[in-house]
Protein backbone atom coordinates (compact mmCIF):
# COMPACT_ATOMS: atom_id res chain seq x y z
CA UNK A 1 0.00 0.00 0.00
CA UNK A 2 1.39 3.49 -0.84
CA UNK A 3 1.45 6.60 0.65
CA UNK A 4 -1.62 7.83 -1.49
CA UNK A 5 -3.47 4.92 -0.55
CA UNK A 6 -2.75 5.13 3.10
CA UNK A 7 -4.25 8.85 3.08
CA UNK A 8 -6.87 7.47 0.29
CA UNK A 9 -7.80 5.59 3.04
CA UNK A 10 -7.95 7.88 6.16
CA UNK A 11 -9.76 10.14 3.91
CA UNK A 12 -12.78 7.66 3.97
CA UNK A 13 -12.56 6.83 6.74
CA UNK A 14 -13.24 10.85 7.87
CA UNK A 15 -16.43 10.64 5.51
CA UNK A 16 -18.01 7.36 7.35
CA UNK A 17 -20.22 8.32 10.11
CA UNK A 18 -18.46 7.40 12.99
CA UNK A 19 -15.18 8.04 15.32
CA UNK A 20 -12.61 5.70 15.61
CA UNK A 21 -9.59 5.83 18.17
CA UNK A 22 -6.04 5.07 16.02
CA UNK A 23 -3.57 3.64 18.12
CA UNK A 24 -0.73 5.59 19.62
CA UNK A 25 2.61 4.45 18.08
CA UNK A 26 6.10 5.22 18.50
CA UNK A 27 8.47 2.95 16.15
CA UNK A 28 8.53 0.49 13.58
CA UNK A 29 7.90 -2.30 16.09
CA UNK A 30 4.85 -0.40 17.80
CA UNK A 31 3.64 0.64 14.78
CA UNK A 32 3.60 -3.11 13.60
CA UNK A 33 2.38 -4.61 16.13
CA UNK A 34 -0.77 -1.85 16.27
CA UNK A 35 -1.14 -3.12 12.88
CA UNK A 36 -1.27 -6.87 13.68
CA UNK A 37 -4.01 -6.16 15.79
CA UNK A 38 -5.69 -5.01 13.23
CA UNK A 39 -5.48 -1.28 13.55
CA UNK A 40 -5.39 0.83 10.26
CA UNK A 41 -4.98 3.97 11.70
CA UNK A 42 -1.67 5.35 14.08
CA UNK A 43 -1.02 8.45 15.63
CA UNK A 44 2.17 9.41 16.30
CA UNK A 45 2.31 12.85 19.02
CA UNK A 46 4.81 15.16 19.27
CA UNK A 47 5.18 14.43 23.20
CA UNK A 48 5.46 10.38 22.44
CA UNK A 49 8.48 11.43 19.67
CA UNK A 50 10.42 13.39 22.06
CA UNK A 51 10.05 10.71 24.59
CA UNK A 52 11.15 8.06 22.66
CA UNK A 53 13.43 9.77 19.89
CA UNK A 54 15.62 11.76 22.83
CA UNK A 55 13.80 10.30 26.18
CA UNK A 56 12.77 14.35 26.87
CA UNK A 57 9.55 15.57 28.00
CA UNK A 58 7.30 17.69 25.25
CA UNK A 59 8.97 21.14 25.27
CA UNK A 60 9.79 21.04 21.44
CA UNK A 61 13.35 20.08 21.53
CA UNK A 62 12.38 17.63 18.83
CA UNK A 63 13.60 18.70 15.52
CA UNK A 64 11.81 18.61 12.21
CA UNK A 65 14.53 16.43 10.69
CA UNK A 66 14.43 13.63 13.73
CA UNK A 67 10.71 13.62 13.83
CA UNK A 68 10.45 13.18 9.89
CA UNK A 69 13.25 10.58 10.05
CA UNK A 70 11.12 8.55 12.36
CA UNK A 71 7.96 9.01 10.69
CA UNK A 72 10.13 7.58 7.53
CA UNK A 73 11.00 4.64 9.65
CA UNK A 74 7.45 3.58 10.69
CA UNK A 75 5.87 3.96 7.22
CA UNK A 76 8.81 1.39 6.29
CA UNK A 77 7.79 -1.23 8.50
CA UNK A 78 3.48 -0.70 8.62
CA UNK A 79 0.52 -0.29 6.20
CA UNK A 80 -0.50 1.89 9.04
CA UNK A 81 -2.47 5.39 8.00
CA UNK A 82 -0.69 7.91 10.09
CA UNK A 83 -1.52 11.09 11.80
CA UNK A 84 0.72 13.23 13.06
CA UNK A 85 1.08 15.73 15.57
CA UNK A 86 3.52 18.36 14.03
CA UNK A 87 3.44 20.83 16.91
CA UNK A 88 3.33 24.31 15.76
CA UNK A 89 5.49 24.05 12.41
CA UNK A 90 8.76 24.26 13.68
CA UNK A 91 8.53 27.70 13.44
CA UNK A 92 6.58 30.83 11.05
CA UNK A 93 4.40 30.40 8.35
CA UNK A 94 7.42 29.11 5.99
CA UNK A 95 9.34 26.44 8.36
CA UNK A 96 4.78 25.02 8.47
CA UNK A 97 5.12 25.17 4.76
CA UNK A 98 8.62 23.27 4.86
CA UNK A 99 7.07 20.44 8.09
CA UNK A 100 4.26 20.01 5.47
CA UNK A 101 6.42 18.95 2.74
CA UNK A 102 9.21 16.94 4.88
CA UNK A 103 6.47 14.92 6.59
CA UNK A 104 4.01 14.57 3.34
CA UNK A 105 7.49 13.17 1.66
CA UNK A 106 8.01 10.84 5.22
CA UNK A 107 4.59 9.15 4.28
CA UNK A 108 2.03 10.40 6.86
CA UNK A 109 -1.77 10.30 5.76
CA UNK A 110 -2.62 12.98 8.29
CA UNK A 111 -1.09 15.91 10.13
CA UNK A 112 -2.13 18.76 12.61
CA UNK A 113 -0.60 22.19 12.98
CA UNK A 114 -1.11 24.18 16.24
CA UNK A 115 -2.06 27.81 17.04
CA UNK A 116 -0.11 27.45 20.57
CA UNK A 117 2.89 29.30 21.09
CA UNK A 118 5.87 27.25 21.01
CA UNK A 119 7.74 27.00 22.17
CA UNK A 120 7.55 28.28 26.01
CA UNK A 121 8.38 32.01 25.76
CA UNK A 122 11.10 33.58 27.83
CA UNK A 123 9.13 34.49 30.98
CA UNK A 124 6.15 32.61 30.83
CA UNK A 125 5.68 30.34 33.98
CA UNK A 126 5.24 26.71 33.18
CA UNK A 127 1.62 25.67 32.41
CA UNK A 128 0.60 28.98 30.83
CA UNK A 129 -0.62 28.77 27.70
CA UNK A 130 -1.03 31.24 25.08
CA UNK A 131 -2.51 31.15 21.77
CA UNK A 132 -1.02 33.32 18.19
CA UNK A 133 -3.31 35.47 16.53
CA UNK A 134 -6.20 34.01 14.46
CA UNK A 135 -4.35 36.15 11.70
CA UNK A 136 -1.04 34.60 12.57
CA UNK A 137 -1.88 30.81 12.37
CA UNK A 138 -4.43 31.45 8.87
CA UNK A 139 -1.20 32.58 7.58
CA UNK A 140 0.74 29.17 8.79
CA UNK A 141 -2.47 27.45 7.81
CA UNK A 142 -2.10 28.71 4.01
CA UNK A 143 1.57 28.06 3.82
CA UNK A 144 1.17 24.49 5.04
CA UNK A 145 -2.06 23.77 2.18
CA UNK A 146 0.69 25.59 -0.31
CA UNK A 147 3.23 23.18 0.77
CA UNK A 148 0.95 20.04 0.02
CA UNK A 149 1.70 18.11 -3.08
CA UNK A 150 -0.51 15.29 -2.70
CA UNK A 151 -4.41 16.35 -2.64
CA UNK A 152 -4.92 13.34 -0.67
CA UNK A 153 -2.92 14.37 2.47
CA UNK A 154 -5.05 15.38 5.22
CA UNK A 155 -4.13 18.80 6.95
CA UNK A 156 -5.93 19.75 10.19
CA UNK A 157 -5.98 22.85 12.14
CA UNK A 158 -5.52 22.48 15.84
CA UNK A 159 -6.63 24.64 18.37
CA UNK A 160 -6.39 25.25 22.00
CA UNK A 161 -8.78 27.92 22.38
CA UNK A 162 -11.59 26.27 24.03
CA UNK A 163 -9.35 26.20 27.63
CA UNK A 164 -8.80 30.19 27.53
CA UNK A 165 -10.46 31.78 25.02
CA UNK A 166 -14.15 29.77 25.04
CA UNK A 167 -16.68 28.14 22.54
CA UNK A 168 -17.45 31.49 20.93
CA UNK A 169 -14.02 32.23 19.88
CA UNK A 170 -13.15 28.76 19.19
CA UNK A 171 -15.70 28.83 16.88
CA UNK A 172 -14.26 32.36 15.13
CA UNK A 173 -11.12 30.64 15.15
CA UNK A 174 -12.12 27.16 12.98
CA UNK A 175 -14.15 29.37 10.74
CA UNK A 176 -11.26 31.19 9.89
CA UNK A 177 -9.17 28.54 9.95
CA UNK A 178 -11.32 25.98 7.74
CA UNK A 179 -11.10 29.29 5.03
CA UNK A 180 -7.97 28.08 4.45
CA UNK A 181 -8.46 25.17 2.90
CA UNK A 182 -7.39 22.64 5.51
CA UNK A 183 -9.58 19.49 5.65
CA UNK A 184 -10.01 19.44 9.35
CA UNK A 185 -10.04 20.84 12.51
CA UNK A 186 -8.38 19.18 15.73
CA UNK A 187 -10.14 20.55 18.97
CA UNK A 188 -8.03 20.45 22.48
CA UNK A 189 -9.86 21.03 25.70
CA UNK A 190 -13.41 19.13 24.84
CA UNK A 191 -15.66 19.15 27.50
CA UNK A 192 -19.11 18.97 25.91
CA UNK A 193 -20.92 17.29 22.80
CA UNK A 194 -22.45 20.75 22.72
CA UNK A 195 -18.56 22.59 21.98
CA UNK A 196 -17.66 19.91 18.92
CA UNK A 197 -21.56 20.61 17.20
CA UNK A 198 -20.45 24.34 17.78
CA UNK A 199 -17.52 23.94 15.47
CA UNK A 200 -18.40 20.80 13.26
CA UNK A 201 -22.04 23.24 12.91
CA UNK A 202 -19.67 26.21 11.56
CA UNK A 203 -16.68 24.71 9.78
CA UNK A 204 -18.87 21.51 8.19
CA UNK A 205 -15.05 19.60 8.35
CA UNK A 206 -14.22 16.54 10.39
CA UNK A 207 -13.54 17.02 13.74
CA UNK A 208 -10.49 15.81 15.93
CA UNK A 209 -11.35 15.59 19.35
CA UNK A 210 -7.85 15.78 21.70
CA UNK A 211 -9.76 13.69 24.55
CA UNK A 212 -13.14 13.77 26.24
CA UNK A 213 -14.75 13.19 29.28
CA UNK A 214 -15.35 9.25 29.65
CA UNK A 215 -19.11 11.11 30.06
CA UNK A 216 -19.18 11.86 26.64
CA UNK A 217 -20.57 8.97 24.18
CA UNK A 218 -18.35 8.66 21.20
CA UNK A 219 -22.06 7.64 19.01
CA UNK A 220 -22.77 11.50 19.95
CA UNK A 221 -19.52 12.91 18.91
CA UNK A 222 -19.81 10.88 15.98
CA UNK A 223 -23.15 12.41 15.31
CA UNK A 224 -21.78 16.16 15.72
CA UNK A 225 -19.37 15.63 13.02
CA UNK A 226 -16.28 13.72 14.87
CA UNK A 227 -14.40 11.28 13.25
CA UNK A 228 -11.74 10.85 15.44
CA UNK A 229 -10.92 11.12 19.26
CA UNK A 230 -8.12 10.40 20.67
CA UNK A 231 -7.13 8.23 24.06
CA UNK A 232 -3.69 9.08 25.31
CA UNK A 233 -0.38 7.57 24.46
CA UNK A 234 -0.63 4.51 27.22
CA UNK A 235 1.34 2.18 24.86
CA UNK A 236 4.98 3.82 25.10
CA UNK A 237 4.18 4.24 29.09
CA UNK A 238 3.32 0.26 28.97
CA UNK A 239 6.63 -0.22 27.44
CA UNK A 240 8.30 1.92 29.86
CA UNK A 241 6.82 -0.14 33.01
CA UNK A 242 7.53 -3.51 31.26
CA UNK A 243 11.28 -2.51 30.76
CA UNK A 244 11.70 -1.01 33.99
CA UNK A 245 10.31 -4.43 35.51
CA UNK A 246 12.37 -6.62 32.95
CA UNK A 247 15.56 -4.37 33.84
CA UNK A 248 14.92 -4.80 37.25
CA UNK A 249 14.53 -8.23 37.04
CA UNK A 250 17.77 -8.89 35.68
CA UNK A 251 19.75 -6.60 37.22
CA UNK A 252 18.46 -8.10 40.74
CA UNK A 253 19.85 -11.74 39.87
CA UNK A 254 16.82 -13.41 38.35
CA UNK A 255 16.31 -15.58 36.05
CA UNK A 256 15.74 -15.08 32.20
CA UNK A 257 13.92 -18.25 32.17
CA UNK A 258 11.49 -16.30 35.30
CA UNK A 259 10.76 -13.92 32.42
CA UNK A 260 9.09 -16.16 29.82
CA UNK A 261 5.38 -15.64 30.97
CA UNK A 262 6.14 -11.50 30.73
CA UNK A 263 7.53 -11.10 26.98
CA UNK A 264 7.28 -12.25 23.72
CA UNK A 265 7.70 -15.41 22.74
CA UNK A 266 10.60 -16.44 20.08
CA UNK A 267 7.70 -16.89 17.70
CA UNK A 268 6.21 -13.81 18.29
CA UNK A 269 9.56 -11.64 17.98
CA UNK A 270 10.22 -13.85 14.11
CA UNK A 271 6.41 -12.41 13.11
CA UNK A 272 6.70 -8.97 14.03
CA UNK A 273 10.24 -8.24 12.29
CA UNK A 274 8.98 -10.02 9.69
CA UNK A 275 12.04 -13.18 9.85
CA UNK A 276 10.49 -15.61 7.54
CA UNK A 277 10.31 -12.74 4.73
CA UNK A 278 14.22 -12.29 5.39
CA UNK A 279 15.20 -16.08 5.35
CA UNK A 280 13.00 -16.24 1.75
CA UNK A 281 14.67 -13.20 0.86
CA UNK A 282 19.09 -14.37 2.09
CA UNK A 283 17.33 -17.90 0.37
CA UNK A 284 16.76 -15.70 -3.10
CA UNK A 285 19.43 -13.14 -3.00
CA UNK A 286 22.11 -14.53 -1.53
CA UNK A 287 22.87 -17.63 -3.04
């Protein structure tokens, strides 16, 4: 499956009525094994690719270059459709032009760009959050449908504005945004049905819900124009635990054999890098 087909895919996915939760992936391997589920659909945040690309926390040390590279890596390894956090850009309008192009180029089906200011200003006090201009991120918002090459890639706009400025300007905001041309709009700080059928009721895109209260129904955000809503990133803090524990373990004096009932199995490990495609391959290629 190609790129186009991946996003070809997404893309209907976004015009079905419902809302479906893609799973949060990190790598090659997580991305696989998502996919050997039977997931279709990945997301890939910019906090999970600065924990796992440089083990930092999500302060946007993460360059545009390492976070393409990996996105490069997983599309390798997985049929997955991919969205994509890509923070603010990277910078102005141009460097969201230039993210646009590197990660439409890595393979992603999906991306998001951000009207929060990142990163932290000089002076700001951790947890304050402030927002550009409406005029500000339509600019970004243009550059980054400019920078597009395939039609199929899906661009959303992503907005904070329902924690500080409210659903009225939230909804001045994705009406200005969707103006732009983006396909979607990404919506952080749902608390009601009643906010996402404010926006999906102005904008008439698909709507990307951050998280929701467990409350909320995901038939009704479906039904007020959602397609997608996100659950966290518990996968790369699973992985975390289970090394920690396996570390642990080992380092203590125990047993490998002690571990067997806690990991993979042999067989498991051969299926998800794919083993018996590289013995058919040595079998073809190198004799």
């Amino acid at each position: 499956m190609n790129h186009t087909e991946r996003r070809q895919r997404l893309r209907a996915l976004f015009k079905a009525q419902q809302c479906l939760s893609p799973a949060s992936v990190f790598d090659p391997l997580s991305a696989r094994v998502a996919q050997a589920v039977g997931f279709e659909v990945g997301m890939l945040a910019g906090s999970v690719a600065s924990n796992t690309t440089l083990a930092a926390p999500d302060l946007i040390v993460l360059t545009l270059t390492e976070f393409a590279d990996q996105v490069r890596r997983m599309m390798r390894a997985s049929t997955l459709s991919l969205l994509v956090d890509a923070d603010h850009g990277y910078g102005n309008a141009l460097n969201a032009m230039r993210t646009v192009q590197e990660l439409e180029h890595a393979g992603v089906s999906a991306l998001s760009l951000e009207d929060t200011v990142l990163p932290t200003p000089f002076g700001k006090k951790e947890g304050e959050e402030q927002l550009v201009s409406t005029a500000e991120m339509v600019g970004k918002l243009k550059a980054a449908v400019r920078g597009r090459q395939d039609p199929s890639l899906i661009i959303a706009g992503r907005t904070s504005a329902l924690r500080s400025e409210g659903t009225e300007k939230t909804v001045e905001r994705a009406k200005a945004y969707a103006a732009t041309g983006i396909d979607a709009i990404f919506l952080v700080g749902v608390a009601t049905v009643d906010q996402v059928k404010a926006v999906h009721d102005a904008v008439r895109l698909p709507i990307i819900v951050g998280s929701a209260p467990a409350t909320i129904k995901r038939e009704d955000l479906a039904a007020n124009g959602a397609r997608i809503l996100l659950q966290g990133h518990q996968p790369v803090a699973a992985a975390v635990k289970a090394l920690r524990e396996c570390y642990a373990h080992l380092y203590g004096g125990g047993s490998p054999e002690e571990l067997k009932s806690r990991i993979a199995s042999a067989q498991e490990m051969e299926q998800m890098v794919s083993a018996g495609d590289y013995r058919k391959w040595q079998q073809e290629y190198l004799r």
